[in-house]
Protein backbone atom coordinates (compact mmCIF):
# COMPACT_ATOMS: atom_id res chain seq x y z
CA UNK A 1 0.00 0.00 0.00
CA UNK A 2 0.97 3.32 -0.63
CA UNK A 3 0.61 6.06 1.91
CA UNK A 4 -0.45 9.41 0.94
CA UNK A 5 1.36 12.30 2.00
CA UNK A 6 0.00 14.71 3.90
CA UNK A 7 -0.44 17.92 2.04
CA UNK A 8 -1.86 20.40 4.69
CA UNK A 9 -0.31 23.95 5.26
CA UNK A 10 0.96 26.69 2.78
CA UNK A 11 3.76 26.36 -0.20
CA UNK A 12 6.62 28.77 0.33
CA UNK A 13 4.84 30.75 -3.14
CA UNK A 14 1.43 31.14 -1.13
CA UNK A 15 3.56 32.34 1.69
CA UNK A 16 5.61 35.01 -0.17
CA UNK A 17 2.34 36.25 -1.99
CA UNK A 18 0.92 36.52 1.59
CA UNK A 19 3.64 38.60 2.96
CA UNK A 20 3.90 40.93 -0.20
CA UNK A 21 0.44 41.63 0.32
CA UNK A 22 0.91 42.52 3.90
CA UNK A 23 3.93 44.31 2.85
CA UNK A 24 1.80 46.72 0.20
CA UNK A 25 -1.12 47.07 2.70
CA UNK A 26 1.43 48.58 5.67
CA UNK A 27 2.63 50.55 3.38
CA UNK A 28 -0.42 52.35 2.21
CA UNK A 29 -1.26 52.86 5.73
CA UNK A 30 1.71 54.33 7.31
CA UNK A 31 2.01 56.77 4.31
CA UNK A 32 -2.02 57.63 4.75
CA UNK A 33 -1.45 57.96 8.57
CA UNK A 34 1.38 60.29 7.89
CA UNK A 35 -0.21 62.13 5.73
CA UNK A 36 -3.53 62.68 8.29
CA UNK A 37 -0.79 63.83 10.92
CA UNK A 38 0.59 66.61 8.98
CA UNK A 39 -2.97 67.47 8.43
CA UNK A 40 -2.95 67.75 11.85
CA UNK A 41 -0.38 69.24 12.63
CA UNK A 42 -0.92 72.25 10.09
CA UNK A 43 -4.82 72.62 11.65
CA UNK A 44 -3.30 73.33 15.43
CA UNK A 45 -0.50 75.41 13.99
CA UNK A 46 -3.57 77.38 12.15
CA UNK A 47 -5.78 76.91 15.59
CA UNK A 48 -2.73 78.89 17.89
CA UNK A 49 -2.17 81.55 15.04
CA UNK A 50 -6.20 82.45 15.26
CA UNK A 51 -5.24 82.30 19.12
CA UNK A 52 -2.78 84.89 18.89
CA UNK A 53 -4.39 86.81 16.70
CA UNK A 54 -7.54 87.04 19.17
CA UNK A 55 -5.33 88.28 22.12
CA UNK A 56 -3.59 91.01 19.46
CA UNK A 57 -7.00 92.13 18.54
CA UNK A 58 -7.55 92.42 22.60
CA UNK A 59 -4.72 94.15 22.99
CA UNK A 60 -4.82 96.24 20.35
CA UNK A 61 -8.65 97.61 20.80
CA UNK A 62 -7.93 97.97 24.32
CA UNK A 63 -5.22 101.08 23.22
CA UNK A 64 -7.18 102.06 20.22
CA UNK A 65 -7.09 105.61 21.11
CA UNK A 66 -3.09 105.42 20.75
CA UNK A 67 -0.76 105.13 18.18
CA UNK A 68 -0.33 101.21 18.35
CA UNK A 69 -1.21 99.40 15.37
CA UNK A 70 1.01 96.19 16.22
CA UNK A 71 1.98 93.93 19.10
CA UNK A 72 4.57 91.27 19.72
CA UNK A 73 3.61 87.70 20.54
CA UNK A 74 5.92 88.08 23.91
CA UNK A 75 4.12 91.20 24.99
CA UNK A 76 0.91 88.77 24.69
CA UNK A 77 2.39 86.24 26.04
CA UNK A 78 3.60 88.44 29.36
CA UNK A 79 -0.04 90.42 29.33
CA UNK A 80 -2.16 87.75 29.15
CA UNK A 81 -0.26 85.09 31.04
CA UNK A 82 0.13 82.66 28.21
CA UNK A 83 2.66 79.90 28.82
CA UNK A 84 5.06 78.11 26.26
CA UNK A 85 2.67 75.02 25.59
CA UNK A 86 0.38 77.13 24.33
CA UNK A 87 2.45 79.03 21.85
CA UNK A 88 4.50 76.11 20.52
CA UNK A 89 4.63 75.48 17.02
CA UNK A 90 3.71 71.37 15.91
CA UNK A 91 7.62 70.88 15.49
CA UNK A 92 8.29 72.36 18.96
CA UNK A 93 9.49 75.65 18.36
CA UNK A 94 7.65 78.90 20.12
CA UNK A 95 5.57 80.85 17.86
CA UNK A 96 7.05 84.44 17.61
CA UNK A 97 6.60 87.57 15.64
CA UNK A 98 3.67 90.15 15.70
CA UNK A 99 -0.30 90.95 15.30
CA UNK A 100 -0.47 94.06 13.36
CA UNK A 101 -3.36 96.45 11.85
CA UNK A 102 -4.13 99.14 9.81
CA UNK A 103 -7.47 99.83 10.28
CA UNK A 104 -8.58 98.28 13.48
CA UNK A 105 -10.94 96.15 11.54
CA UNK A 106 -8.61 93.77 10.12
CA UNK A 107 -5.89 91.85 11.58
CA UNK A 108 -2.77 89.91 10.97
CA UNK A 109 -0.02 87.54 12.45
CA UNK A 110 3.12 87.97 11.62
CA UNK A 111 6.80 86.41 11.74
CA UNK A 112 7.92 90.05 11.85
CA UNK A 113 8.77 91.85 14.79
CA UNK A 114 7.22 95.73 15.51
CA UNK A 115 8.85 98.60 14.52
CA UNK A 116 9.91 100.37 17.51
């Protein structure tokens, strides 16, 4: 009599096609994941410049019968009691510069510094 071999489990081709597979899926994932946390990351950075301009818009209508038509982010940052977490940039680094106007209706942030 002849005895049959047992042919259960995977060929070494099924196996390699299985881990190719895997290999393409991870790697549209990680690059899609990557991609939603720059997203991210660009949407807070947007969120704390809004932020700063709101407290330069304070600022600057509270002294709107003077001369001031900018402010620097450390001047908001020692006015209003803002600490460093929430003026960091997504990569770490402290958002500075200024929150200027021109017409008291419209205002802007800044990398500059004021003119002094």
């Amino acid at each position: 009599m002849k005895k049959r071999l047992n042919n259960k489990g995977f060929t070494l081709i099924e196996l390699l096609a299985t881990v190719v597979i895997l290999l393409a899926i991870s790697t549209v994932a990680i690059t899609s994941i990557s991609a939603s946390i720059d997203r991210q990351n660009e949407k807070k950075d947007d969120a704390t410049r809004e932020l700063i301009v709101s407290y330069g818009r304070l600022y600057l209508e509270e002294r709107i019968n003077s001369d001031i038509t900018c402010v620097d982010v450390s001047t908001l940052k020692t006015v209003y009691n803002l600490n460093e977490d929430t003026l960091k940039q997504s990569n770490g680094a402290l958002f500075n510069g200024m929150v200027e106007t021109s017409d008291y209706k419209t205002f802007k942030y800044s990398t500059d510094e004021c003119d002094k």
